[in-house]
PDB file of N, CA and C in Angstrom:
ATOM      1  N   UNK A   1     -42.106 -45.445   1.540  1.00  0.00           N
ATOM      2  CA  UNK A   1     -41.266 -44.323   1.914  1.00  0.00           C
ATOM      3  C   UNK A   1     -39.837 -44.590   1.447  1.00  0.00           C
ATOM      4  N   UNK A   2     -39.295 -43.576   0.908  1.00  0.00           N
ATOM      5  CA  UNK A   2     -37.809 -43.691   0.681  1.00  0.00           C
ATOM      6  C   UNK A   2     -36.486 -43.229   1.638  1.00  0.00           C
ATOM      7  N   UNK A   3     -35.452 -44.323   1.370  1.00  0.00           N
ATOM      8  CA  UNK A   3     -34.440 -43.839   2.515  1.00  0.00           C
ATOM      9  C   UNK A   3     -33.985 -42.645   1.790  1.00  0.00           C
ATOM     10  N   UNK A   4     -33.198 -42.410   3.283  1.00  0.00           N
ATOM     11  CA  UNK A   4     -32.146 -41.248   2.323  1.00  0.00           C
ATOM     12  C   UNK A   4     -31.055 -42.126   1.724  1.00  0.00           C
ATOM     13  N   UNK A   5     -30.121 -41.072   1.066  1.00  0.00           N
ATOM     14  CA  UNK A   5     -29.186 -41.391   0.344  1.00  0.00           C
ATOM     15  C   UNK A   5     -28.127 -42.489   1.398  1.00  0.00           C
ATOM     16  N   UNK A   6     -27.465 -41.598   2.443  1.00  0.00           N
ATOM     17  CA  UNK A   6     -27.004 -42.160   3.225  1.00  0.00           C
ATOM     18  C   UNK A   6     -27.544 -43.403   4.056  1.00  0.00           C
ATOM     19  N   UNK A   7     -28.865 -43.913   4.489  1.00  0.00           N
ATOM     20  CA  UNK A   7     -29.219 -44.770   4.715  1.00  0.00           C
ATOM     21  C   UNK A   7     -29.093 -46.281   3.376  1.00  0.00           C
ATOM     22  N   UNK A   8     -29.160 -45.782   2.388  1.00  0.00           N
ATOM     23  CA  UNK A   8     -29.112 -46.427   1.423  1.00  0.00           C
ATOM     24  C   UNK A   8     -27.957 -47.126   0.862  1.00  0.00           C
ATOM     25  N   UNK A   9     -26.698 -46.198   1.415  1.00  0.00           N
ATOM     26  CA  UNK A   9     -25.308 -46.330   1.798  1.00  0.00           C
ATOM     27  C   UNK A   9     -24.688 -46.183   0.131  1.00  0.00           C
ATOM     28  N   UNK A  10     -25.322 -45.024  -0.231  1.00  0.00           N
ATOM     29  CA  UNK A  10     -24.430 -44.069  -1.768  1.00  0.00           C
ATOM     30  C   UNK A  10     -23.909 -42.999  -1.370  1.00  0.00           C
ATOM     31  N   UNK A  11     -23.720 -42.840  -0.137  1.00  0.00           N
ATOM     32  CA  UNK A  11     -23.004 -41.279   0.495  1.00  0.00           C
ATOM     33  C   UNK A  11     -22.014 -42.081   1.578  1.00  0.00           C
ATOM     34  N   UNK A  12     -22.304 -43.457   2.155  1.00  0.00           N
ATOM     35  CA  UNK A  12     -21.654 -43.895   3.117  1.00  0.00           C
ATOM     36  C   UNK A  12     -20.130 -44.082   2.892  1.00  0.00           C
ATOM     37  N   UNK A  13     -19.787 -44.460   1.698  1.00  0.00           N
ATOM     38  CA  UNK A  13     -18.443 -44.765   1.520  1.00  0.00           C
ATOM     39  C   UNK A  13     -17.401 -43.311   1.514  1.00  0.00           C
ATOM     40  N   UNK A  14     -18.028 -42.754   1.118  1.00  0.00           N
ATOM     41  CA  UNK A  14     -17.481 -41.116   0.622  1.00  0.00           C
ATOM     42  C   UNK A  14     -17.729 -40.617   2.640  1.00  0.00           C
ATOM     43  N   UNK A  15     -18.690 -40.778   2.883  1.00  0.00           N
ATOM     44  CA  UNK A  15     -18.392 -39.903   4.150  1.00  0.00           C
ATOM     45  C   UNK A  15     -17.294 -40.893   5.119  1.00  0.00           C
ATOM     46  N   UNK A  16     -17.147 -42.082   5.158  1.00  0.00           N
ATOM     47  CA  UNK A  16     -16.228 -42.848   5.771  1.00  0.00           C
ATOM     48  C   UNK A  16     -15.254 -42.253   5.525  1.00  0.00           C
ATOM     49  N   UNK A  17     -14.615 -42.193   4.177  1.00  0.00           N
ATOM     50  CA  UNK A  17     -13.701 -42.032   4.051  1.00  0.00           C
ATOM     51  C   UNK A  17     -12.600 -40.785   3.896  1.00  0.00           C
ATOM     52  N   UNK A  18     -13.818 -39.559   4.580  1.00  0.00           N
ATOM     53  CA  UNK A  18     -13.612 -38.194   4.383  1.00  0.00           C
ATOM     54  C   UNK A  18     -13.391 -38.421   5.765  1.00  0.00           C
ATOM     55  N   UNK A  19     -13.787 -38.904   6.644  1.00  0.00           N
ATOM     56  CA  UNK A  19     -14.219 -39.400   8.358  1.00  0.00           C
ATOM     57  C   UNK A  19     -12.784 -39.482   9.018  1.00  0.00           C
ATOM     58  N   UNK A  20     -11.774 -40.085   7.877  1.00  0.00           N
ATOM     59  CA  UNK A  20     -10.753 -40.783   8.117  1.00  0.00           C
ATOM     60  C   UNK A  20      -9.573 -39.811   8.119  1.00  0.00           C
ATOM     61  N   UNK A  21      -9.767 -38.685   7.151  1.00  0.00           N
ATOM     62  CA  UNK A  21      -9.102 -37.639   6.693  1.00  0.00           C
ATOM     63  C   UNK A  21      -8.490 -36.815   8.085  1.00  0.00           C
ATOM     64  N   UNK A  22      -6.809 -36.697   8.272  1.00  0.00           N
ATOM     65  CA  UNK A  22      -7.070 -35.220   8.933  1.00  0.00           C
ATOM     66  C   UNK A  22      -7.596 -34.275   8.839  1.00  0.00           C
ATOM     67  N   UNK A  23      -7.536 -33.598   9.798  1.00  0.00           N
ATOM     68  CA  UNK A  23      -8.007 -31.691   9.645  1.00  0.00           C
ATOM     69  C   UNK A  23      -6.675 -30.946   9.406  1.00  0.00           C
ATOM     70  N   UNK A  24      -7.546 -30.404   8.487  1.00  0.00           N
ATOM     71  CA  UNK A  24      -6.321 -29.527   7.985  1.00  0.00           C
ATOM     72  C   UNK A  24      -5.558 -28.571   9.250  1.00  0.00           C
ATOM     73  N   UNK A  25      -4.337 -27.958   8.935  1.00  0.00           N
ATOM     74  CA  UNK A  25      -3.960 -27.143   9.668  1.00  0.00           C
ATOM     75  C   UNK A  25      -4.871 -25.443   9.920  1.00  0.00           C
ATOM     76  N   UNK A  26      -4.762 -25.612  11.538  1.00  0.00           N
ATOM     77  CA  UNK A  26      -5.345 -24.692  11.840  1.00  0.00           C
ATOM     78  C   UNK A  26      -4.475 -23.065  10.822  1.00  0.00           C
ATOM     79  N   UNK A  27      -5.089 -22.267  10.489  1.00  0.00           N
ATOM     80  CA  UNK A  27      -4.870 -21.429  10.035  1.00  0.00           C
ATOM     81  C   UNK A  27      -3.944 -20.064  11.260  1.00  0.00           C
ATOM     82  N   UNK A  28      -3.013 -19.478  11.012  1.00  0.00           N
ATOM     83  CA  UNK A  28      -2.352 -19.007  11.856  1.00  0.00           C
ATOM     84  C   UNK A  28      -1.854 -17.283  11.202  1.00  0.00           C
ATOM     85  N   UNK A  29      -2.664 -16.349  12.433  1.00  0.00           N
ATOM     86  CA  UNK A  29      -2.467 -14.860  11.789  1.00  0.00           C
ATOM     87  C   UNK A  29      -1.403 -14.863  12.228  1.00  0.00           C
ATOM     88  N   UNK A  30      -0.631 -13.984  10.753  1.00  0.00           N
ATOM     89  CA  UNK A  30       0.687 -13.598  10.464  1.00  0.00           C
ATOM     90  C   UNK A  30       1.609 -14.135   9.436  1.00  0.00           C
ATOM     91  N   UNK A  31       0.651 -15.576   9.698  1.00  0.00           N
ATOM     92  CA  UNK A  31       2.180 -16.736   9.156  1.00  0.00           C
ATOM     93  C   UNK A  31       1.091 -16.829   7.454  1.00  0.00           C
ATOM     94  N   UNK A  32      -0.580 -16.814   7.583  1.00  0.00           N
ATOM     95  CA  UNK A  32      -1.499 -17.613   6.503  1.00  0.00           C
ATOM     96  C   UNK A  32      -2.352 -16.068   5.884  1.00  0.00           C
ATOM     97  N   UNK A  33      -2.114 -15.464   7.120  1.00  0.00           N
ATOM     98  CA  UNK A  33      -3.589 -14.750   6.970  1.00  0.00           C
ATOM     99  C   UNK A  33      -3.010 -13.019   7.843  1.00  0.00           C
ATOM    100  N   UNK A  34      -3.678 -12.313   7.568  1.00  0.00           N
ATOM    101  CA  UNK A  34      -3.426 -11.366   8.443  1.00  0.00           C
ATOM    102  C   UNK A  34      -5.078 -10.504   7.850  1.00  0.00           C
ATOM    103  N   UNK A  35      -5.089  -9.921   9.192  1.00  0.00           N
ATOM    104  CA  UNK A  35      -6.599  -8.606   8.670  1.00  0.00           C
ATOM    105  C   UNK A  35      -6.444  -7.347   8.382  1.00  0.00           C
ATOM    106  N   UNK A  36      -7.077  -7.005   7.383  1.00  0.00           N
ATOM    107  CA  UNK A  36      -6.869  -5.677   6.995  1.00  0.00           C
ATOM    108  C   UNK A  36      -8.168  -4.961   6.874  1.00  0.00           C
ATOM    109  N   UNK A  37      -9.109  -3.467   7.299  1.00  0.00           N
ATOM    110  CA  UNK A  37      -9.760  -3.099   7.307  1.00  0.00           C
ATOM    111  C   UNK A  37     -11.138  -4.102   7.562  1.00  0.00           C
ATOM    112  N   UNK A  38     -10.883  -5.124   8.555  1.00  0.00           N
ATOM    113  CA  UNK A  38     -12.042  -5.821   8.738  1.00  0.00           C
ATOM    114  C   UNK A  38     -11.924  -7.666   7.767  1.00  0.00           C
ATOM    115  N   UNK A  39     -10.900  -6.894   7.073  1.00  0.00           N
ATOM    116  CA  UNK A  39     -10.971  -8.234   5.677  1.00  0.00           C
ATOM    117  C   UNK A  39      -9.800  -9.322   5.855  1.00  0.00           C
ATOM    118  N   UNK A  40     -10.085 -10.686   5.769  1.00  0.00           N
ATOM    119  CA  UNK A  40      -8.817 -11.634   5.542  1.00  0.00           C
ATOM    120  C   UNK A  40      -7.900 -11.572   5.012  1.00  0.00           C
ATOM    121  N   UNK A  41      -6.896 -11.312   4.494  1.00  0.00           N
ATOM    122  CA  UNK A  41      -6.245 -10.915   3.700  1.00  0.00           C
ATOM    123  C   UNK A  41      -4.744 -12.147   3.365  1.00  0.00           C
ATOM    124  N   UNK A  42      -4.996 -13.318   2.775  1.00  0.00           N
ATOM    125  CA  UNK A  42      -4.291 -14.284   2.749  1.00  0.00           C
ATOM    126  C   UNK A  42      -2.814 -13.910   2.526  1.00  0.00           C
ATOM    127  N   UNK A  43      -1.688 -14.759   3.268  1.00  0.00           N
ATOM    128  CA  UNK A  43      -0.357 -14.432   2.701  1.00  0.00           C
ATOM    129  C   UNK A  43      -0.190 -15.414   1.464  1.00  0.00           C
ATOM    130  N   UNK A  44       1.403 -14.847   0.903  1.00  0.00           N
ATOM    131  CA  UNK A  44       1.813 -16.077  -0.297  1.00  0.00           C
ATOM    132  C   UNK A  44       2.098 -17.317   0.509  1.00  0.00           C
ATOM    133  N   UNK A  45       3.028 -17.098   1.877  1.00  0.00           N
ATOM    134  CA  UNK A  45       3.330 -18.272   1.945  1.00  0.00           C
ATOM    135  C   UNK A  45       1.864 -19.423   2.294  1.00  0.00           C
ATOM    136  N   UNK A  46       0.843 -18.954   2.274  1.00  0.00           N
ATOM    137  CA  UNK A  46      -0.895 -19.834   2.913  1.00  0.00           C
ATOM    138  C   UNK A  46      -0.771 -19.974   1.314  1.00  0.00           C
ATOM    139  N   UNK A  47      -0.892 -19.199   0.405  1.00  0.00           N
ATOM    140  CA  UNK A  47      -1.630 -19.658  -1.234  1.00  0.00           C
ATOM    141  C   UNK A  47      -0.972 -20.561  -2.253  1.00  0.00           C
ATOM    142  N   UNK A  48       0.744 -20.469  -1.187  1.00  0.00           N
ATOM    143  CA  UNK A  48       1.821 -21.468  -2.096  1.00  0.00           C
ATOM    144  C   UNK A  48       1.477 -22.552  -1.196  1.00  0.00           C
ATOM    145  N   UNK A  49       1.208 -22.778  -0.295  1.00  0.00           N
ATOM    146  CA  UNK A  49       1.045 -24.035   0.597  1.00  0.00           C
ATOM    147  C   UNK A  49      -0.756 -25.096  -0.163  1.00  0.00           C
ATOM    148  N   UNK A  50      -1.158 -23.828  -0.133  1.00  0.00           N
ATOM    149  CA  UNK A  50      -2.401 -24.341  -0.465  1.00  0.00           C
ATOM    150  C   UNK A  50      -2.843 -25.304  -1.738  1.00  0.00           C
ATOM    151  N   UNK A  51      -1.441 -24.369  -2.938  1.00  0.00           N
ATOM    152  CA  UNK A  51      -1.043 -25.518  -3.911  1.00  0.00           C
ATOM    153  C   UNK A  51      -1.906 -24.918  -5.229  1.00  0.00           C
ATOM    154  N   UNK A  52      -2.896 -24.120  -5.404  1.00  0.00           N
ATOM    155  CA  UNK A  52      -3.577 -24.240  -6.579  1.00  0.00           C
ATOM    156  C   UNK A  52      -3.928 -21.962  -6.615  1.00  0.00           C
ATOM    157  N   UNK A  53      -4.555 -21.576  -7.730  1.00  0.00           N
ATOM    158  CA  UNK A  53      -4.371 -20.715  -7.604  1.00  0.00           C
ATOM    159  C   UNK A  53      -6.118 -20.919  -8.176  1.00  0.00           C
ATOM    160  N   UNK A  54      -7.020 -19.724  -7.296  1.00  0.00           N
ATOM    161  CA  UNK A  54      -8.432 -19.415  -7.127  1.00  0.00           C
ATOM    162  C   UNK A  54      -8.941 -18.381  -8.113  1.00  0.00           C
ATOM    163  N   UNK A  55      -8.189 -17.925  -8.938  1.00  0.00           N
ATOM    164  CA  UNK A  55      -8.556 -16.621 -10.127  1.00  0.00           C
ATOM    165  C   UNK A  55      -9.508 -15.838  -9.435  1.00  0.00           C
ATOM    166  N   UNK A  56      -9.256 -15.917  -7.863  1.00  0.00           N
ATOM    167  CA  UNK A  56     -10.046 -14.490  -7.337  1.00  0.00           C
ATOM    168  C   UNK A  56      -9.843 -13.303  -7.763  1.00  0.00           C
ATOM    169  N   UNK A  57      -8.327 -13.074  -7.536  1.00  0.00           N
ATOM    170  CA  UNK A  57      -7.516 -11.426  -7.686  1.00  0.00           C
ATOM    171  C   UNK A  57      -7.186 -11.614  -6.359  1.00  0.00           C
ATOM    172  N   UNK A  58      -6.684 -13.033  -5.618  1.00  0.00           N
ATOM    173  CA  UNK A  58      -5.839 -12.681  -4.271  1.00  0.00           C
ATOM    174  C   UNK A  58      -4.749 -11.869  -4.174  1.00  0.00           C
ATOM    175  N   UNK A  59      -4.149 -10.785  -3.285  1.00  0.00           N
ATOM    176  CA  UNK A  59      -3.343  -9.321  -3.539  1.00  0.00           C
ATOM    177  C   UNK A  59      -1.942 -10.494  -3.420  1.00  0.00           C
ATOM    178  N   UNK A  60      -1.634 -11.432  -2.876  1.00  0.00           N
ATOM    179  CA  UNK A  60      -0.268 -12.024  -2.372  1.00  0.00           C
ATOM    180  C   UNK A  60      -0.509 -13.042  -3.477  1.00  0.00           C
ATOM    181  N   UNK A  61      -1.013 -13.543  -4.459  1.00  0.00           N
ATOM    182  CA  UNK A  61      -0.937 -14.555  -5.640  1.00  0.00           C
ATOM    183  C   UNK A  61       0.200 -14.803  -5.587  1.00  0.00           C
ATOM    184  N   UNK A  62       0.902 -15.942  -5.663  1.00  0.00           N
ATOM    185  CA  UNK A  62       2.142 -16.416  -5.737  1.00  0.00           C
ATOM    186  C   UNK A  62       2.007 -16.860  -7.315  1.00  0.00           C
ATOM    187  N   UNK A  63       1.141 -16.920  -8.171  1.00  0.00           N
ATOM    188  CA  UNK A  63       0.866 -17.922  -9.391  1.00  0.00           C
ATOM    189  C   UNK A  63       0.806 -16.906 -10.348  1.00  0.00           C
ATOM    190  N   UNK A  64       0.879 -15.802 -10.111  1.00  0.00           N
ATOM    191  CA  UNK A  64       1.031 -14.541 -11.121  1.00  0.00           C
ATOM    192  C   UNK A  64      -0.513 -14.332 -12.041  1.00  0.00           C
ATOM    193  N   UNK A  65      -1.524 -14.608 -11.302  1.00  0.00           N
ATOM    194  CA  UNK A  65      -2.506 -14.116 -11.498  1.00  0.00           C
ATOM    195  C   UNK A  65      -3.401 -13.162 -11.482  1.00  0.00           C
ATOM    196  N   UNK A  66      -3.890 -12.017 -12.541  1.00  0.00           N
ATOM    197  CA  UNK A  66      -4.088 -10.388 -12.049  1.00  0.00           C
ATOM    198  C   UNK A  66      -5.541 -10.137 -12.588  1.00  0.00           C
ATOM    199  N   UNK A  67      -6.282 -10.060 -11.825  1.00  0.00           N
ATOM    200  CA  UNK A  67      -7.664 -10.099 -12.298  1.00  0.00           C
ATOM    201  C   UNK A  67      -7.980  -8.819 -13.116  1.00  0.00           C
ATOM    202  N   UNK A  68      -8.059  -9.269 -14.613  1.00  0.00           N
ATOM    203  CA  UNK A  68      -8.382  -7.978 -15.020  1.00  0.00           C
ATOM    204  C   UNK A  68      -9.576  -7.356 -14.667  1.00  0.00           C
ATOM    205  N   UNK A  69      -9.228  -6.003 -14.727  1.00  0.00           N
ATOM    206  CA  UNK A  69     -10.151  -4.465 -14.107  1.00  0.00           C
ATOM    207  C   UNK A  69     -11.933  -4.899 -14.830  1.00  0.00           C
ATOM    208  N   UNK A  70     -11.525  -5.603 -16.283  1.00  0.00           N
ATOM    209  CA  UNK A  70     -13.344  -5.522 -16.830  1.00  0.00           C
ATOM    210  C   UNK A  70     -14.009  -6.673 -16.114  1.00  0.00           C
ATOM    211  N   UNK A  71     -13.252  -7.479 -15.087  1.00  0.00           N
ATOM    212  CA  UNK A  71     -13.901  -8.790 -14.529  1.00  0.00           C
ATOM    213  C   UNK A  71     -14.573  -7.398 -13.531  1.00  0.00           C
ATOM    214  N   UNK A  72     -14.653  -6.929 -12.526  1.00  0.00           N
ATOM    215  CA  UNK A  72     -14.671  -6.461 -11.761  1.00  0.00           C
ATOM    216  C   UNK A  72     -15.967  -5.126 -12.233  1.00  0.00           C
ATOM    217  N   UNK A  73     -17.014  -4.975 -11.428  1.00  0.00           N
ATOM    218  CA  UNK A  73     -17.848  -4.249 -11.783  1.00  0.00           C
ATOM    219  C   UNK A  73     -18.410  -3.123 -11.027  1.00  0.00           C
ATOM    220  N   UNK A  74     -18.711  -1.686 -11.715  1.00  0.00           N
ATOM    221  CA  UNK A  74     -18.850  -0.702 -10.580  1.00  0.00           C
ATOM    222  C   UNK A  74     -17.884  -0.175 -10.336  1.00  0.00           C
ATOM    223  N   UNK A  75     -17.804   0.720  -9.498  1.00  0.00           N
ATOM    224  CA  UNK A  75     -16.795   1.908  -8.544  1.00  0.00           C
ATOM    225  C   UNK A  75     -15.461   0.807  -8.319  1.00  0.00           C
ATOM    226  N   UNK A  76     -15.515  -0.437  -8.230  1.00  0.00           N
ATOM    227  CA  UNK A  76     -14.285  -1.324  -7.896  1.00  0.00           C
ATOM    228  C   UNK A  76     -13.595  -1.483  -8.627  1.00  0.00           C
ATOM    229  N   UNK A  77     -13.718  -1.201  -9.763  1.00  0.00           N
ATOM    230  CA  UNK A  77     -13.299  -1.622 -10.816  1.00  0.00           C
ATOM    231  C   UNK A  77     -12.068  -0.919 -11.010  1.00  0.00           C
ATOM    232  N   UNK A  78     -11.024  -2.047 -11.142  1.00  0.00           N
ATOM    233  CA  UNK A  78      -9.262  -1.311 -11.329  1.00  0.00           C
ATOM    234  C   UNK A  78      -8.684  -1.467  -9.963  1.00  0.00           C
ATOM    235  N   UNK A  79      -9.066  -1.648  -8.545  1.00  0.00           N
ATOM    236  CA  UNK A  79      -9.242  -1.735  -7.476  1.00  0.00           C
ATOM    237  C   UNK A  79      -8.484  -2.912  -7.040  1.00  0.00           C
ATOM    238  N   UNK A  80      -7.735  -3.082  -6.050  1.00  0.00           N
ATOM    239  CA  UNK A  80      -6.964  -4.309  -5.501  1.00  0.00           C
ATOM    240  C   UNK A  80      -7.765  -4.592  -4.779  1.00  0.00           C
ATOM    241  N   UNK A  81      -8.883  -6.125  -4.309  1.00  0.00           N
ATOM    242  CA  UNK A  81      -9.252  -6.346  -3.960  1.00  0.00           C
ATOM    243  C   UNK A  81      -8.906  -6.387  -2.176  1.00  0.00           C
ATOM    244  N   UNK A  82      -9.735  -5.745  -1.317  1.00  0.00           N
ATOM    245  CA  UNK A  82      -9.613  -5.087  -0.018  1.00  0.00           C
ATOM    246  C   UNK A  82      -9.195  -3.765   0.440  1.00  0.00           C
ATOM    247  N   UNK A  83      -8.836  -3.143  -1.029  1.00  0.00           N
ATOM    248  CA  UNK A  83      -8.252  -1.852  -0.830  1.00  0.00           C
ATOM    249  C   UNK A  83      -9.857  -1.236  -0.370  1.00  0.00           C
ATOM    250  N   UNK A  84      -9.409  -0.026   0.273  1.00  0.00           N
ATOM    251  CA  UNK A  84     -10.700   1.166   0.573  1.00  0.00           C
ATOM    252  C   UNK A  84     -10.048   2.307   0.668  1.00  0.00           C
ATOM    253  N   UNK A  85     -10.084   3.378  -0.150  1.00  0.00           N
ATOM    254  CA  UNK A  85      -9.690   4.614  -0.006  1.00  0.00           C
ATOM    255  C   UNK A  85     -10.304   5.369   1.120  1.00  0.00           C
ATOM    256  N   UNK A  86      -9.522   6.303   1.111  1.00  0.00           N
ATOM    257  CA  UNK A  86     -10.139   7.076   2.754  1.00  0.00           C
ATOM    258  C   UNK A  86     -11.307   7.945   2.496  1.00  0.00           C
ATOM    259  N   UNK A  87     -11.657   8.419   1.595  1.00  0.00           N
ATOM    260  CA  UNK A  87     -12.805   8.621   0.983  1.00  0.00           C
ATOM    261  C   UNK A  87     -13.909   7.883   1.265  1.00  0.00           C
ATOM    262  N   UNK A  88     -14.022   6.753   0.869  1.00  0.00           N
ATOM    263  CA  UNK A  88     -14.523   5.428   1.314  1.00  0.00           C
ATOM    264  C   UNK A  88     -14.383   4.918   2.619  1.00  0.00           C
ATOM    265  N   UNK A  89     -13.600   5.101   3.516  1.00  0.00           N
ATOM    266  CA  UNK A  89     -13.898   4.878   4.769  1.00  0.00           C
ATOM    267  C   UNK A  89     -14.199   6.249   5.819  1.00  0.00           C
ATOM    268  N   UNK A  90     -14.104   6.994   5.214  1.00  0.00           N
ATOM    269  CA  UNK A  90     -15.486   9.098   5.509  1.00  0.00           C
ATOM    270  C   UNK A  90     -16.399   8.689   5.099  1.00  0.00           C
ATOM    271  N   UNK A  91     -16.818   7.843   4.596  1.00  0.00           N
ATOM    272  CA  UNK A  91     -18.486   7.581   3.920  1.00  0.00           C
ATOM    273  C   UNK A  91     -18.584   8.955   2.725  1.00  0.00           C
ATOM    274  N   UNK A  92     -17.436   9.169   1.794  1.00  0.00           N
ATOM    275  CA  UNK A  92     -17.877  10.727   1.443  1.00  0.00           C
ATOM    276  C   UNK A  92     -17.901  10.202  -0.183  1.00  0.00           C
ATOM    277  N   UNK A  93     -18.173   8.866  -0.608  1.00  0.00           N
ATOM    278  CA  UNK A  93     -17.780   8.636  -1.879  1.00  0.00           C
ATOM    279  C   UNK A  93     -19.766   7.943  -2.251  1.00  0.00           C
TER     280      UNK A  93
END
């Protein structure tokens, strides 16, 4: 029978030492994050803290990143990611 990885101790050093790590800061609405129509909606000052930029199409990008419209597929397309027209929230689209 074979151990696992971790019994075998090829995951042990890596989880020790993740073990050791703080926790990050709790996340705080207003200051990181705020909700919009149900959705997270990150601030700049959370995405400049965070240090790196995600080529999502986050709306507060501090890194000047703009997801072009042909990444994006379907009715969304051209769309700021979390936007919903009121159309779209009548169910009339």
């Amino acid at each position: 029978m074979h151990k696992a990885p971790t019994e075998a101790g090829v995951l042990n050093p890596l989880i020790n030492f993740l073990s050791t790590m703080p926790a990050p800061p709790a996340l705080q609405e207003g200051t990181d994050y705020y909700i919009e129509n149900g959705l997270f909606v990150f601030t700049e000052h959370f995405l400049r803290r965070r240090g790196y930029c995600c080529q999502s199409g986050c709306r507060h990008c501090p890194y000047g990143f703009v997801k072009n419209s042909q990444d994006l597929q379907g009715e969304t397309a051209g769309k700021e990611p979390g936007v919903v027209s009121q159309d779209e929230q009548d169910g009339q689209v």
